[in-house]
C-alpha atoms as a PDB file:
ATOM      1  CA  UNK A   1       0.000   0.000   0.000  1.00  0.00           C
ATOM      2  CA  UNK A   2       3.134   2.375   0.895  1.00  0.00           C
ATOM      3  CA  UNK A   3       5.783   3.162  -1.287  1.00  0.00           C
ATOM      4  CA  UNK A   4       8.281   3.455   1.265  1.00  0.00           C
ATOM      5  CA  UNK A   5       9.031   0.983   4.727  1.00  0.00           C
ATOM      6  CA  UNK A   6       6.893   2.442   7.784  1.00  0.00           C
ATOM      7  CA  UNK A   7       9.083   2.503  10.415  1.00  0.00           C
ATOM      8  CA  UNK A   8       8.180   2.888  14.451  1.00  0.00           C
ATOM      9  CA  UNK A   9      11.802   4.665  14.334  1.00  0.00           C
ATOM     10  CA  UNK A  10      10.629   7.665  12.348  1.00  0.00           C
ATOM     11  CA  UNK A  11       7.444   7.887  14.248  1.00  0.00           C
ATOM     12  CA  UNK A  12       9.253   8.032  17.669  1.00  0.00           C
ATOM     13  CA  UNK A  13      11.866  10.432  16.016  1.00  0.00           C
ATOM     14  CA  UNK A  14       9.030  12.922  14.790  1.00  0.00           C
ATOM     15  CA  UNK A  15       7.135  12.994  18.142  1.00  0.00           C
ATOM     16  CA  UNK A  16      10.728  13.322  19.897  1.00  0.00           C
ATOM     17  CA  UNK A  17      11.505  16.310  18.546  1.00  0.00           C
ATOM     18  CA  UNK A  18       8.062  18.002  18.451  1.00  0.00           C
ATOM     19  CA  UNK A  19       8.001  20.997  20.901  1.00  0.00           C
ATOM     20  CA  UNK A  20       5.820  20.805  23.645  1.00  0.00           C
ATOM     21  CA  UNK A  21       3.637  23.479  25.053  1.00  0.00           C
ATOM     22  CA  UNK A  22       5.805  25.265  27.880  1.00  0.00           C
ATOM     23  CA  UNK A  23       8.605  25.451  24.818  1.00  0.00           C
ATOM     24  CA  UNK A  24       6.101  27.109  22.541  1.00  0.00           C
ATOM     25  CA  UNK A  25       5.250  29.907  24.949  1.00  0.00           C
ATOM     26  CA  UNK A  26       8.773  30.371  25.771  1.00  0.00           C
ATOM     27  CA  UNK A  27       9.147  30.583  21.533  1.00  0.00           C
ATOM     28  CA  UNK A  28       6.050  33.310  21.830  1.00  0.00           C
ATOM     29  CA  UNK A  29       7.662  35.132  24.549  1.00  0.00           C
ATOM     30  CA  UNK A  30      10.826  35.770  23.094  1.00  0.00           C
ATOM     31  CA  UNK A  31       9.346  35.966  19.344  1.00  0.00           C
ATOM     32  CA  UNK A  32       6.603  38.647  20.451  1.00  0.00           C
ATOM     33  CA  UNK A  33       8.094  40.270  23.368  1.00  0.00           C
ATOM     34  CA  UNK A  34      12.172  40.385  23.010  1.00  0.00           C
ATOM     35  CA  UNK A  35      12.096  40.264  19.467  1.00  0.00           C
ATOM     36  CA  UNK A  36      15.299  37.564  19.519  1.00  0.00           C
ATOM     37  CA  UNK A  37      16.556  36.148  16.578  1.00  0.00           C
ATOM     38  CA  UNK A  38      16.317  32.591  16.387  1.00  0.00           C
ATOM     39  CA  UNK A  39      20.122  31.694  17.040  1.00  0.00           C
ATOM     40  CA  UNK A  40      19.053  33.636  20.290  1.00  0.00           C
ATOM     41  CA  UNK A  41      16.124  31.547  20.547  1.00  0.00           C
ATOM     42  CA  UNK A  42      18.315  28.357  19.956  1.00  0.00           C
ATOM     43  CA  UNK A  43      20.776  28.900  22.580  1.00  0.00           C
ATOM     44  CA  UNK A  44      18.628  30.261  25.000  1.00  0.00           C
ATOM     45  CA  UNK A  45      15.881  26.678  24.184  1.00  0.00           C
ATOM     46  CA  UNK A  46      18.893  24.860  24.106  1.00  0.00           C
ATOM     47  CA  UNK A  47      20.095  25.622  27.566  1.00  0.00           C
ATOM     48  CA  UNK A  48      16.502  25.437  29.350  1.00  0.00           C
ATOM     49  CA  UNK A  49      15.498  22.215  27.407  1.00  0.00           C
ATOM     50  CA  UNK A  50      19.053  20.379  27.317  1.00  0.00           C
ATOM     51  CA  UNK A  51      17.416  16.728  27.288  1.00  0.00           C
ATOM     52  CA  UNK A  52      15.382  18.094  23.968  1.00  0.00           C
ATOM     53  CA  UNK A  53      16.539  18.172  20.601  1.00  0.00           C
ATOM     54  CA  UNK A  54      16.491  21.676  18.483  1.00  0.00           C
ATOM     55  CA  UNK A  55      16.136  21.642  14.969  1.00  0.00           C
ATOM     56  CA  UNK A  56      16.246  24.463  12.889  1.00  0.00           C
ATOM     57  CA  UNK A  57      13.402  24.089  10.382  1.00  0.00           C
ATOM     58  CA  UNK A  58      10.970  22.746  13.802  1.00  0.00           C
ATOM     59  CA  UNK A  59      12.296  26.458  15.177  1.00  0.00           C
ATOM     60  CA  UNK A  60      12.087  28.480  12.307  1.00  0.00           C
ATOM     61  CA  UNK A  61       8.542  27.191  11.499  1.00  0.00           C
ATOM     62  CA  UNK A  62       7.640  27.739  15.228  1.00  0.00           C
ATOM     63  CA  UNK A  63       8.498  31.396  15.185  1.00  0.00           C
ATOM     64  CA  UNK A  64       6.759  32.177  11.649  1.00  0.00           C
ATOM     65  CA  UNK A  65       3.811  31.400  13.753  1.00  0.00           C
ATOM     66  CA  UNK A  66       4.174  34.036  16.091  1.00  0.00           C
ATOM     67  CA  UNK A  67       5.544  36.413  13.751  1.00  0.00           C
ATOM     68  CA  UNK A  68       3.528  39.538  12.515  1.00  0.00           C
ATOM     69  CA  UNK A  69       3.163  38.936   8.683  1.00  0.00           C
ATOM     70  CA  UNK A  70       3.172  42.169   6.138  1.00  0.00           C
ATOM     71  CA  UNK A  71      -0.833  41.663   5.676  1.00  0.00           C
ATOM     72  CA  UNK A  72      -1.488  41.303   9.292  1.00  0.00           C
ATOM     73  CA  UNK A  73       0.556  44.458   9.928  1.00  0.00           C
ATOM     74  CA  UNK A  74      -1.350  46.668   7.355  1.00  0.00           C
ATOM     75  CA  UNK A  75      -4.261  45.629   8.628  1.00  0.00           C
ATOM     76  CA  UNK A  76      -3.882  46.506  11.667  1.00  0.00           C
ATOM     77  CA  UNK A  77      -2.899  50.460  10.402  1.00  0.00           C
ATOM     78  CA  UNK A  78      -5.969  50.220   8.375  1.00  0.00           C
ATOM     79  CA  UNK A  79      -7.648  50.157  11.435  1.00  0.00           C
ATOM     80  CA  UNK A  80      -6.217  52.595  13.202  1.00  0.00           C
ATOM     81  CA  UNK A  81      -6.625  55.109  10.056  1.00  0.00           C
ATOM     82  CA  UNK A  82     -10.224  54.619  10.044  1.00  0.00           C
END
């Protein structure tokens, strides 16, 4: 039915690595708030969490979500014009 080997390896690795919910508001925290960079937000995850792995793309795609995107932004002065 697959065209590639299911493996209980890769399923274990993908939920290893997935952050959990105290890491994501740390994320939103310093994404919102600080406005850190993510090799900020690495070594700063990386010494809080050291048991948990950091990946870059899992980071970077963790941030976009808290990040203020160009529409969202000139929506927001819309609303002030008006």
């Amino acid at each position: 039915e697959h065209s590639h080997i299911l493996s209980k390896e890769m399923i274990d690795f993908e939920e290893s690595k997935k952050f959990n919910n105290k890491m994501l508001d740390d994320i939103k925290f310093i994404t919102v708030f600080c406005k850190f960079g993510a090799t900020s937000q690495r070594k700063f995850l990386e010494n809080k969490y050291p048991l948990h792995p950091i990946y870059s793309k899992d980071l970077y795609t963790a941030i976009s979500k808290f990040c203020p995107t160009q529409k969202s932004l000139s929506n927001d002065v819309s609303l002030v014009l008006n």
